[in-house]
Protein backbone atom coordinates (compact mmCIF):
# COMPACT_ATOMS: atom_id res chain seq x y z
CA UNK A 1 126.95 80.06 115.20
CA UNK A 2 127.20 81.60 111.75
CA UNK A 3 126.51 84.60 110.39
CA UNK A 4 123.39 82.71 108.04
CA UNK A 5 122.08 81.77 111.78
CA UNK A 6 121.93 85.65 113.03
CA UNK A 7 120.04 86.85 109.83
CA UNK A 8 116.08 88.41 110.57
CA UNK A 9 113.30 86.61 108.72
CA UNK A 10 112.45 87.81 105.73
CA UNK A 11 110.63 90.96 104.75
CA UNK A 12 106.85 89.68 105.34
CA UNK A 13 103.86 91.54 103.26
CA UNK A 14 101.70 93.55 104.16
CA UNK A 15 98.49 92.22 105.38
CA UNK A 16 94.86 93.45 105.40
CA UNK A 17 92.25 92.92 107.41
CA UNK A 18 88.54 94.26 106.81
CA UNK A 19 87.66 96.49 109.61
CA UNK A 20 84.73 94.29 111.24
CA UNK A 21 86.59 91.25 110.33
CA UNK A 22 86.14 88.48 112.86
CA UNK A 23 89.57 86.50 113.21
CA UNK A 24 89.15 83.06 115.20
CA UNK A 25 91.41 80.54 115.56
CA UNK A 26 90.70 77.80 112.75
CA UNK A 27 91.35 74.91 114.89
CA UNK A 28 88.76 74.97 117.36
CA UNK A 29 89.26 78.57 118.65
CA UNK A 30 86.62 79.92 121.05
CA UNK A 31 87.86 83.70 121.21
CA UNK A 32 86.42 85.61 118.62
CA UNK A 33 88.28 89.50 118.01
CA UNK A 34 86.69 92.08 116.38
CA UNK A 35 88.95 94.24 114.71
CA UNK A 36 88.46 98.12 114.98
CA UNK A 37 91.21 100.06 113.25
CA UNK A 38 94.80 99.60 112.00
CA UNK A 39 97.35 100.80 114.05
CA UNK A 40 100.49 100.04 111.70
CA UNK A 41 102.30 98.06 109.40
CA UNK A 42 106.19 97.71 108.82
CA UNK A 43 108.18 95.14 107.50
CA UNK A 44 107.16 91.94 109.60
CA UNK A 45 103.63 92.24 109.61
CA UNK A 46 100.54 94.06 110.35
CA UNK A 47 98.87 95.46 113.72
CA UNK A 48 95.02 95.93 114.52
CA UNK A 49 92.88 97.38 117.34
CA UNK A 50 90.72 94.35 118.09
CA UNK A 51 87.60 94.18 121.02
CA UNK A 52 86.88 90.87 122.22
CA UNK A 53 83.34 89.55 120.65
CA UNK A 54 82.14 88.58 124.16
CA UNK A 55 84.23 90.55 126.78
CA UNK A 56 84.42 93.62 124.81
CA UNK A 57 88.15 93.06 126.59
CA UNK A 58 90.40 95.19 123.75
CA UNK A 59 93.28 94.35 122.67
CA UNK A 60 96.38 94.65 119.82
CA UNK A 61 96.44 91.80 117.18
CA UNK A 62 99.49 91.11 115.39
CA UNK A 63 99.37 89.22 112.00
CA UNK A 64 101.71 87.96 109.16
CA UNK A 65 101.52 85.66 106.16
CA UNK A 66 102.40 81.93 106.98
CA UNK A 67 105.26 80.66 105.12
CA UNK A 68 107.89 77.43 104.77
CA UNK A 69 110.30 78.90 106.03
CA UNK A 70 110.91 80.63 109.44
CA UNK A 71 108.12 82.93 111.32
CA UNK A 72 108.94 86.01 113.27
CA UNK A 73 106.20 86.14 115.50
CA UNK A 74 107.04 82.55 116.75
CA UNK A 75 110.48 84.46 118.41
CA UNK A 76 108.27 87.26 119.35
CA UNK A 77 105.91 85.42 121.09
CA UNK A 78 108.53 83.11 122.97
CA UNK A 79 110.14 86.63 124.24
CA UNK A 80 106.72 87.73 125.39
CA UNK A 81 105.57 84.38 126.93
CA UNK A 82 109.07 84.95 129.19
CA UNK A 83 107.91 87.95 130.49
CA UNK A 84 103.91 87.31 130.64
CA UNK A 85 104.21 88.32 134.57
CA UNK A 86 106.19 91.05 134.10
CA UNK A 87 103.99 94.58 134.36
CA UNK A 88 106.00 96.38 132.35
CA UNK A 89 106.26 93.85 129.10
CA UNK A 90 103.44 93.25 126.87
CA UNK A 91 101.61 90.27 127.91
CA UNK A 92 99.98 87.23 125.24
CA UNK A 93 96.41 86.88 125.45
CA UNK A 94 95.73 84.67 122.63
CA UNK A 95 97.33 83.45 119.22
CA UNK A 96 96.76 81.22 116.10
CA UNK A 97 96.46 80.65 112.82
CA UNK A 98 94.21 82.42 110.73
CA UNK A 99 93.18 81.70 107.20
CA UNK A 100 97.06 81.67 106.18
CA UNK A 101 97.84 84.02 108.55
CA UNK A 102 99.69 83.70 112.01
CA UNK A 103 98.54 85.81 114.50
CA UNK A 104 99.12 87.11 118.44
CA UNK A 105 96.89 89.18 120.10
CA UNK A 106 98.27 90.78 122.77
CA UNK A 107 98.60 94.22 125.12
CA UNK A 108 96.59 97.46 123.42
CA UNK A 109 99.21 100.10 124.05
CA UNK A 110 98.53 103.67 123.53
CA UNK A 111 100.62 105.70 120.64
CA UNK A 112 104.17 104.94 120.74
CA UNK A 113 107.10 107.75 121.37
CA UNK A 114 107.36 108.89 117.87
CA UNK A 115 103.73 109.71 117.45
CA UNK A 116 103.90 111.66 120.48
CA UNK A 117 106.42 113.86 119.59
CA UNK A 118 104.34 114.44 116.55
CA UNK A 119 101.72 115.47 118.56
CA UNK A 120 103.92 117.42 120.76
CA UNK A 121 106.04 118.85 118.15
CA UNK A 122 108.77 117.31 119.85
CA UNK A 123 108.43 120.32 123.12
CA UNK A 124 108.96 118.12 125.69
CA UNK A 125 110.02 119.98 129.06
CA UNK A 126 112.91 118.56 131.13
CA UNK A 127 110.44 116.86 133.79
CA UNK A 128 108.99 114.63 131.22
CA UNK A 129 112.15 113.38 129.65
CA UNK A 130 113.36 112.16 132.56
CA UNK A 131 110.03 110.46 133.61
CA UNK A 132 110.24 108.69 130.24
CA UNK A 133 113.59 107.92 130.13
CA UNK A 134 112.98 106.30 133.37
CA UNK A 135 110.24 104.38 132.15
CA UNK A 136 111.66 103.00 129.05
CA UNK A 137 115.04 102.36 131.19
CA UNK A 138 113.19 100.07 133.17
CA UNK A 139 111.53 98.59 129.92
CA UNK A 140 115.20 97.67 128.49
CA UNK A 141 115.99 96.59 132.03
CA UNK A 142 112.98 93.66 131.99
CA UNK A 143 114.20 92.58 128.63
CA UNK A 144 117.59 92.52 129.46
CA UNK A 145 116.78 90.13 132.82
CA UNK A 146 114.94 87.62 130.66
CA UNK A 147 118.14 87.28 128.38
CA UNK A 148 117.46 89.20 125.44
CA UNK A 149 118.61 92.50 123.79
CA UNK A 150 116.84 94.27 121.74
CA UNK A 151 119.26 95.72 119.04
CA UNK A 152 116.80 97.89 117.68
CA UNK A 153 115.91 100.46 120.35
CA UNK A 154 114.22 103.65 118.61
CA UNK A 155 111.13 105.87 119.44
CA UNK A 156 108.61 103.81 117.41
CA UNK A 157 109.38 100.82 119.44
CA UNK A 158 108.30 102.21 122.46
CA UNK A 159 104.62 102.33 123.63
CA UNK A 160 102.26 104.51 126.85
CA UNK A 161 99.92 102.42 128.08
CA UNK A 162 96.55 102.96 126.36
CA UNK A 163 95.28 103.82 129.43
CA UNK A 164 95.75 107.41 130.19
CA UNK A 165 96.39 106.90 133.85
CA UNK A 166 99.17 104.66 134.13
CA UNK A 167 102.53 105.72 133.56
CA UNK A 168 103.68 102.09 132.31
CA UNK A 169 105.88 102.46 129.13
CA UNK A 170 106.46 99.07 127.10
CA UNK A 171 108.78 98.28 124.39
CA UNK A 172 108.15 96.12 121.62
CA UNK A 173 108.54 94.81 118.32
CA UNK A 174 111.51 92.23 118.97
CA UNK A 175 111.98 91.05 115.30
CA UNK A 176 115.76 92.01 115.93
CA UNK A 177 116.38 90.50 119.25
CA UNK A 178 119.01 88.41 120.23
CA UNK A 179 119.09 85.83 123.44
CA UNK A 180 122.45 86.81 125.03
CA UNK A 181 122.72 84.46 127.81
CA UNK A 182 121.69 81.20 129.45
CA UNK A 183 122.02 78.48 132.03
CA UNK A 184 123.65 75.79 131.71
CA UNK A 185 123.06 71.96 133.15
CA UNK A 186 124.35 73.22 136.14
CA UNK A 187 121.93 76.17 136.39
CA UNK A 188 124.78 78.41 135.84
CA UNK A 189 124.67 81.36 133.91
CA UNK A 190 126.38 81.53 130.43
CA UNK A 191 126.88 84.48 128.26
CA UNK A 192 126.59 83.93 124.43
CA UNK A 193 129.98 84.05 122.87
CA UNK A 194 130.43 87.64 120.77
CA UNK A 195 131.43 87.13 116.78
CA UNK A 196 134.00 89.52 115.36
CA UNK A 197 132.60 90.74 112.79
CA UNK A 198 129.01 91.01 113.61
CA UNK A 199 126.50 91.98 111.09
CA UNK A 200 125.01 95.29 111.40
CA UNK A 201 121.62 95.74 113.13
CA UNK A 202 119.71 98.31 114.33
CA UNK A 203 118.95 101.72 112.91
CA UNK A 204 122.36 103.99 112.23
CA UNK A 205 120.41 107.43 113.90
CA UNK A 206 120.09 105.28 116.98
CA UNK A 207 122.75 102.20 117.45
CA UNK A 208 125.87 102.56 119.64
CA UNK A 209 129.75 102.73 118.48
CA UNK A 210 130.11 99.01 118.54
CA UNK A 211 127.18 98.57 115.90
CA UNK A 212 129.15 101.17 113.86
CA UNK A 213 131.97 99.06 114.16
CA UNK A 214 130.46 95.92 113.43
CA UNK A 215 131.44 94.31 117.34
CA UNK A 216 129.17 92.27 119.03
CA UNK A 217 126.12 93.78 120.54
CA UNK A 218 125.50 93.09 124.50
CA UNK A 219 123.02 95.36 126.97
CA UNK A 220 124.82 98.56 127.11
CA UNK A 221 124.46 98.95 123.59
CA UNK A 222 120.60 98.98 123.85
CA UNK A 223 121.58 101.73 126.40
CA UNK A 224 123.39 103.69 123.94
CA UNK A 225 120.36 103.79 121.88
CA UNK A 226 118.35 104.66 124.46
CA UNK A 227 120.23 107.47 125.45
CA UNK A 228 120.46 109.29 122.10
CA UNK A 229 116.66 109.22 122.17
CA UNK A 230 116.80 110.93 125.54
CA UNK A 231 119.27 113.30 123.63
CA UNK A 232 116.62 113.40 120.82
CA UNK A 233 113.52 114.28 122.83
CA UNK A 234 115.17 117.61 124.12
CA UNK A 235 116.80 118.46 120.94
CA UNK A 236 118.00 117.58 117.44
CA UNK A 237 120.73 115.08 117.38
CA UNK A 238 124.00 116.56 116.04
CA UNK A 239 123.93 114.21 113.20
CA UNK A 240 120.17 114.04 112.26
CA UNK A 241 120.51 116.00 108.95
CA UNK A 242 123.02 113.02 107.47
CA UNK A 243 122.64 109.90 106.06
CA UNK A 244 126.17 109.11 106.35
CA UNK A 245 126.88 106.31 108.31
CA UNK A 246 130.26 106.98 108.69
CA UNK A 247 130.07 111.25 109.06
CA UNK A 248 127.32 109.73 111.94
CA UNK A 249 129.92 107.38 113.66
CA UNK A 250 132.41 109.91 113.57
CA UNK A 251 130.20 112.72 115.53
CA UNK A 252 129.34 110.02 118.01
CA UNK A 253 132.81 109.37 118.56
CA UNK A 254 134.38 112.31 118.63
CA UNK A 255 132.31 115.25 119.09
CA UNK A 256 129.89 113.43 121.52
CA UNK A 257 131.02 115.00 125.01
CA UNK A 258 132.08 118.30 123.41
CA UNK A 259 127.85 118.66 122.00
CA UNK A 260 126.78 117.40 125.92
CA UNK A 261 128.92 120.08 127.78
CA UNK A 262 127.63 122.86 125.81
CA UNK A 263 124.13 122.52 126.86
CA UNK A 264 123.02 122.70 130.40
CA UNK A 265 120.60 120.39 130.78
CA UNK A 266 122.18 117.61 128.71
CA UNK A 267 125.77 118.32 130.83
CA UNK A 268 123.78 116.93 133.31
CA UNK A 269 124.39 113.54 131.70
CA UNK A 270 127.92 113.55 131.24
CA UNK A 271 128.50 110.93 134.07
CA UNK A 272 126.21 108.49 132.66
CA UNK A 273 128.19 108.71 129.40
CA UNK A 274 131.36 108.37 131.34
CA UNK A 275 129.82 104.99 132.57
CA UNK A 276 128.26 103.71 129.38
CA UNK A 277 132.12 103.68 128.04
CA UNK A 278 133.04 102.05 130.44
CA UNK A 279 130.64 98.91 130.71
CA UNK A 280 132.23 96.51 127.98
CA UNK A 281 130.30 93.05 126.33
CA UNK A 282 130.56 90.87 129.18
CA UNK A 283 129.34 93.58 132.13
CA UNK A 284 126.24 93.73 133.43
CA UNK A 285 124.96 97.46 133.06
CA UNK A 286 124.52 98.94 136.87
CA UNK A 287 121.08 100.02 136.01
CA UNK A 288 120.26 101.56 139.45
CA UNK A 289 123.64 103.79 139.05
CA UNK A 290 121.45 105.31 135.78
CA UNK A 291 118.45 105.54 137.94
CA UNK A 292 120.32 107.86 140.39
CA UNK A 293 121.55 109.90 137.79
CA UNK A 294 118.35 110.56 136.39
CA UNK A 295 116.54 111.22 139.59
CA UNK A 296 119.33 113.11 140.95
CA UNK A 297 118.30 115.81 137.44
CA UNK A 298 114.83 115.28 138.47
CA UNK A 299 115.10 116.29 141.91
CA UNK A 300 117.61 119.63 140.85
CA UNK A 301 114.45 120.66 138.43
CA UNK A 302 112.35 120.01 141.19
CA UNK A 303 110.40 117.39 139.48
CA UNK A 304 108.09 114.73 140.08
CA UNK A 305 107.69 110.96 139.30
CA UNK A 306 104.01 110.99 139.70
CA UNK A 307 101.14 112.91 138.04
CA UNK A 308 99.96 113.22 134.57
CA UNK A 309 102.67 113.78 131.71
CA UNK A 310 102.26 116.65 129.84
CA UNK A 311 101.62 114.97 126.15
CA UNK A 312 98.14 113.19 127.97
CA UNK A 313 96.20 115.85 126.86
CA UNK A 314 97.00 115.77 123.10
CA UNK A 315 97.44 111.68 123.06
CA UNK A 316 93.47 111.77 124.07
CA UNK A 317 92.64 114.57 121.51
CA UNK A 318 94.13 112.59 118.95
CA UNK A 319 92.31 109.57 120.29
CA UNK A 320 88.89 111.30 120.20
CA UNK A 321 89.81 112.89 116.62
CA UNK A 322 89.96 109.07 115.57
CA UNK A 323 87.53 107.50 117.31
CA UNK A 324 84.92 110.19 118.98
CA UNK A 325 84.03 111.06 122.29
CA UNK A 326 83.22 107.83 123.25
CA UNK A 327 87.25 107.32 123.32
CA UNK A 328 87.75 109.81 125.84
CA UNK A 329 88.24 108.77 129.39
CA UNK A 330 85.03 109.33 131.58
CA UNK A 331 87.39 109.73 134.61
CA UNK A 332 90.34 110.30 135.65
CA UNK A 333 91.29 108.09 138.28
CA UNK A 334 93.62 108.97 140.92
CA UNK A 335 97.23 107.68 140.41
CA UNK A 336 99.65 106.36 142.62
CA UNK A 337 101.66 108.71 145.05
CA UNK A 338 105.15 110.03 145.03
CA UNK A 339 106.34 107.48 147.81
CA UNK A 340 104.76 104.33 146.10
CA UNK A 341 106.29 105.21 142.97
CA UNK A 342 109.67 105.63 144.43
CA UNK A 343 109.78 102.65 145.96
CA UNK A 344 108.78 100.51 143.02
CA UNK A 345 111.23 102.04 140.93
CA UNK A 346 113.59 101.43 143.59
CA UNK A 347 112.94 97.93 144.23
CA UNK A 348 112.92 97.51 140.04
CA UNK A 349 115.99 98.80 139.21
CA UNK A 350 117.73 97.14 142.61
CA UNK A 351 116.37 93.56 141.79
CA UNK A 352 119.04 91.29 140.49
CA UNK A 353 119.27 89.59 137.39
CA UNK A 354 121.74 88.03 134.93
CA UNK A 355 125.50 88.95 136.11
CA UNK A 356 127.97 89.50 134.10
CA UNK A 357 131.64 89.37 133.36
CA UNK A 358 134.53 87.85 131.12
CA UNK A 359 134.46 84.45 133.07
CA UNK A 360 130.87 84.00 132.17
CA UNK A 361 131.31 83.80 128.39
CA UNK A 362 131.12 80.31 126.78
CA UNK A 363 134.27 78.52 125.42
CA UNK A 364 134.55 78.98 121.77
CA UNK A 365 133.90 74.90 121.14
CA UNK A 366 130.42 75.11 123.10
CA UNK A 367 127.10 75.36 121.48
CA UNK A 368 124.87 78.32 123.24
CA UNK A 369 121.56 76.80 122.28
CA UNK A 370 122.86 72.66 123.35
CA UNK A 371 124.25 74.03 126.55
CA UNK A 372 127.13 71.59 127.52
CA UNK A 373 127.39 70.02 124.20
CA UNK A 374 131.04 70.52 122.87
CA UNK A 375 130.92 71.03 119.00
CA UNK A 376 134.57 69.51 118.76
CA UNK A 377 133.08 66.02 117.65
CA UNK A 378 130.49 67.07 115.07
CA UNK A 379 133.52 69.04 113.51
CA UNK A 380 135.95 65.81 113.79
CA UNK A 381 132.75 63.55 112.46
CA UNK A 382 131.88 66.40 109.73
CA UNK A 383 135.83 66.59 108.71
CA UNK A 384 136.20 62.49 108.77
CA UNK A 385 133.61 62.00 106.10
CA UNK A 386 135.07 64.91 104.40
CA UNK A 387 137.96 62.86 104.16
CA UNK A 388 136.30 59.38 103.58
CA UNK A 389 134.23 61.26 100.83
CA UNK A 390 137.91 62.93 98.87
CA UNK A 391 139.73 59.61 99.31
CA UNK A 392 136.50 57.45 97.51
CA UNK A 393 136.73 59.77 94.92
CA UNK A 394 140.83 59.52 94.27
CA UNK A 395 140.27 55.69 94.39
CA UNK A 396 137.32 55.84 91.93
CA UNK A 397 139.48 57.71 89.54
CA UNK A 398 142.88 55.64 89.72
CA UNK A 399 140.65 52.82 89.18
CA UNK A 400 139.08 54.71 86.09
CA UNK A 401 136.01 54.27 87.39
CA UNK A 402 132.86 56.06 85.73
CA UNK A 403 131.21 59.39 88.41
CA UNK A 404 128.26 58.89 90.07
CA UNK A 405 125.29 60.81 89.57
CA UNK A 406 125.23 64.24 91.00
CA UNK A 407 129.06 64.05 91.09
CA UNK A 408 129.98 66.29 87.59
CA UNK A 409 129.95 65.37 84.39
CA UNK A 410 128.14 65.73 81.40
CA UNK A 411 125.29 63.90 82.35
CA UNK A 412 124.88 65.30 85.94
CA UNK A 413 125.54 68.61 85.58
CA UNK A 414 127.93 70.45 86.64
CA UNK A 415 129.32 70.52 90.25
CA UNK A 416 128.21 74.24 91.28
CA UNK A 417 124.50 73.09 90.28
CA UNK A 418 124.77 70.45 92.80
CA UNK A 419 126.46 72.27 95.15
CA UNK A 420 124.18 75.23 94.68
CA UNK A 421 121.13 72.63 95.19
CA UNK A 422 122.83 71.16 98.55
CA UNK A 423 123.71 74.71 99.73
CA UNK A 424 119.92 75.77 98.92
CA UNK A 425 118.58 72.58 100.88
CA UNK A 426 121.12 73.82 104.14
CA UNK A 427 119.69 77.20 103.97
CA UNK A 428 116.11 75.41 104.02
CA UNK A 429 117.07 73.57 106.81
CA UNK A 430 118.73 76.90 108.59
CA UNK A 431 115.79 79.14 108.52
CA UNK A 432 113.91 76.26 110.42
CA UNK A 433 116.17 76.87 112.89
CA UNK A 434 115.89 80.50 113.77
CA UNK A 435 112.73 80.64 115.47
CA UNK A 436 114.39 78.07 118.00
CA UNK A 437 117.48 79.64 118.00
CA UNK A 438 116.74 83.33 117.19
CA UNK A 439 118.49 86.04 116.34
């Protein structure tokens, strides 16, 4: 596919809802949602605290201005509809249109990581970074198995649960994910061909070497992201203070290990940078191998995987602040045990997924999204008219025969205006493909 095919939707703008505002779907929708409070806005759309009008059930409502062309939260929703079952992704509970608006409501989450370390002025102690990195590890992990990487891993895109007494972490926000693999008519698995250059995604505190480098992204470079915010939440990273990309790229690169060994605590994670260079575009990450490591630190610091986390406390005061007392939990109830936690991580992080490996990626003249469908013959069919179209033309003019409209010429315009005109109509016709195709 070409680059035009890998581009994000458009910017979308901002939308606003009145706080009260019922929002139904228009087309015989039954499910009436109350919205409560904004929770954010960014470039593809608009989020909202909504409550159910009969279940008081609440809920997050996601919302964007309709358009011709392509619609983000059409790709969102496909990527959460894959992994409705999955606890640790954000499930669907209803969508529509609105008005002109599109619209998905979907898990309430609490306040993501970057709001938290607001709240916590970023003094996180060493038992709590691991317990998040674990949870957001496992996060990436569920994406990954449902053939998808994020490209865009960052604090902000990561979520508690709004409910104070689970320990679920989700990621979201997937308006720069990419579907890396598939199955093809043989129910075998395919890996998504990698483009040299790629175009850069991502954000340059967070995104890997290859990003840097404009290669093709795979999984382990969600995991490079992710581990520079596991840097981040225990200090500074080196190159925070510059908005070079370059000066950045170069730090990661080359002063990387030498920053790691100078600090006890992050020397601790020298092996699992060891292994992240070594897992290239076609591997599948060994995600319980990162597990160990992490619980291996936990168990030295004589840590835990259950029991509150110590930013609870302030992510309810803030709550409260916001909403009143009526926000705060009446109880506490009593969370899962050390052993039961263990074992689900273990089981989550041992259960198999998509493989990997260089044998897996598709031959260049296969199309990803028509499985076994060769693109050889559309290029010989595309090339013969090509040549059908140049040889009427010579004839036309040996035999001093007048152009035809749209051709050139005085009366037609010139041939950039057409071609402009036929290149505008292929973008059209592009765009409608990216929700079916994504990124």
């Amino acid at each position: 596919m070409s680059e035009e095919d890998d581009k994000p939707d458009r910017q979308v703008e901002s939308i606003r809802l009145n706080i009260g505002e019922e929002v139904v779907e228009e087309k015989g929708g039954k499910i009436a949602w109350l919205t409560i409070r904004e929770l954010g806005r960014g470039a593809f759309g608009t989020v909202y605290h909504v409550s159910n009008k009969s279940t008081k059930q609440e809920a997050a409502l996601k919302i964007e201005k309709m358009t011709a062309g392509d619609n983000l939260l059409k790709f969102e929703r496909e990527i959460m509809v894959a992994m409705q079952h999955e606890p640790t992704a954000i499930h669907i509970y209803d969508d529509g249109i609105y008005k002109d608006y599109r619209y998905i409501v979907m898990t309430l989450c609490g306040p993501d990581l970057q709001k938290i370390a607001e709240l916590m002025n970023n003094n996180f102690n060493q038992d709590t970074i691991i317990r998040v990195c674990i949870r957001t590890l496992l996060a990436i992990k569920t994406m990954h198995e449902y053939t998808y990487i994020h490209r865009d891993l960052k604090p902000c895109n990561f979520a508690v649960d709004f409910n104070p007494n689970s320990l679920h972490v989700y990621l979201f926000d997937y308006g720069m994910a990419r579907k890396y693999a598939t199955k093809d008519s043989g129910n075998k698995w395919q890996l998504r061909r990698p483009r040299n250059p790629a175009q850069f995604r991502g954000t340059v505190r967070y995104c890997s070497l290859n990003m840097h480098k404009r290669k093709e992204l795979s999984r382990v470079d969600d995991l490079w992201s992710w581990f520079f915010m596991l840097m981040e939440m225990y200090a500074p990273l080196p190159w925070t203070s510059s908005n070079i990309p370059e000066r950045i790229e170069a730090l990661k690169e080359d002063h990387l290990n030498e920053y790691l060994s100078k600090d006890s605590f992050l020397s601790s994670f020298l092996p699992l940078v060891e292994y992240l260079n070594s897992v290239q575009y076609a591997d599948r990450p060994d995600y319980m191998k990162i597990y160990d490591i992490l619980y291996a630190k936990l168990t030295e610091i004589n840590g835990k995987l259950s029991g509150p986390m110590k930013y609870d406390v302030a992510r309810i005061n803030a709550l409260v602040a916001e909403l009143g007392e009526t926000a705060r939990p009446k109880e506490l109830s009593r969370m899962d045990d050390e052993s039961t936690i263990q074992k689900y991580l273990l089981a989550s992080f041992g259960r198999a997924g998509v493989p990997g490996g260089n044998n897996l990626i598709m031959a260049e003249l296969v199309d990803f999204f028509a499985k076994d469908v060769p693109l050889k013959k559309a290029r010989e069919e595309k090339t013969d008219d090509n040549k059908k179209q140049k040889n009427a033309k010579v004839k036309n003019k040996m035999l001093g025969k007048p152009k035809q409209p749209g051709s050139g010429g005085a009366n037609s315009g010139d041939a950039k205006t057409a071609q402009s005109k036929l290149g505008s109509k292929m973008s059209t016709h592009k765009k409608a493909k990216v929700s079916k195709r994504n990124k």
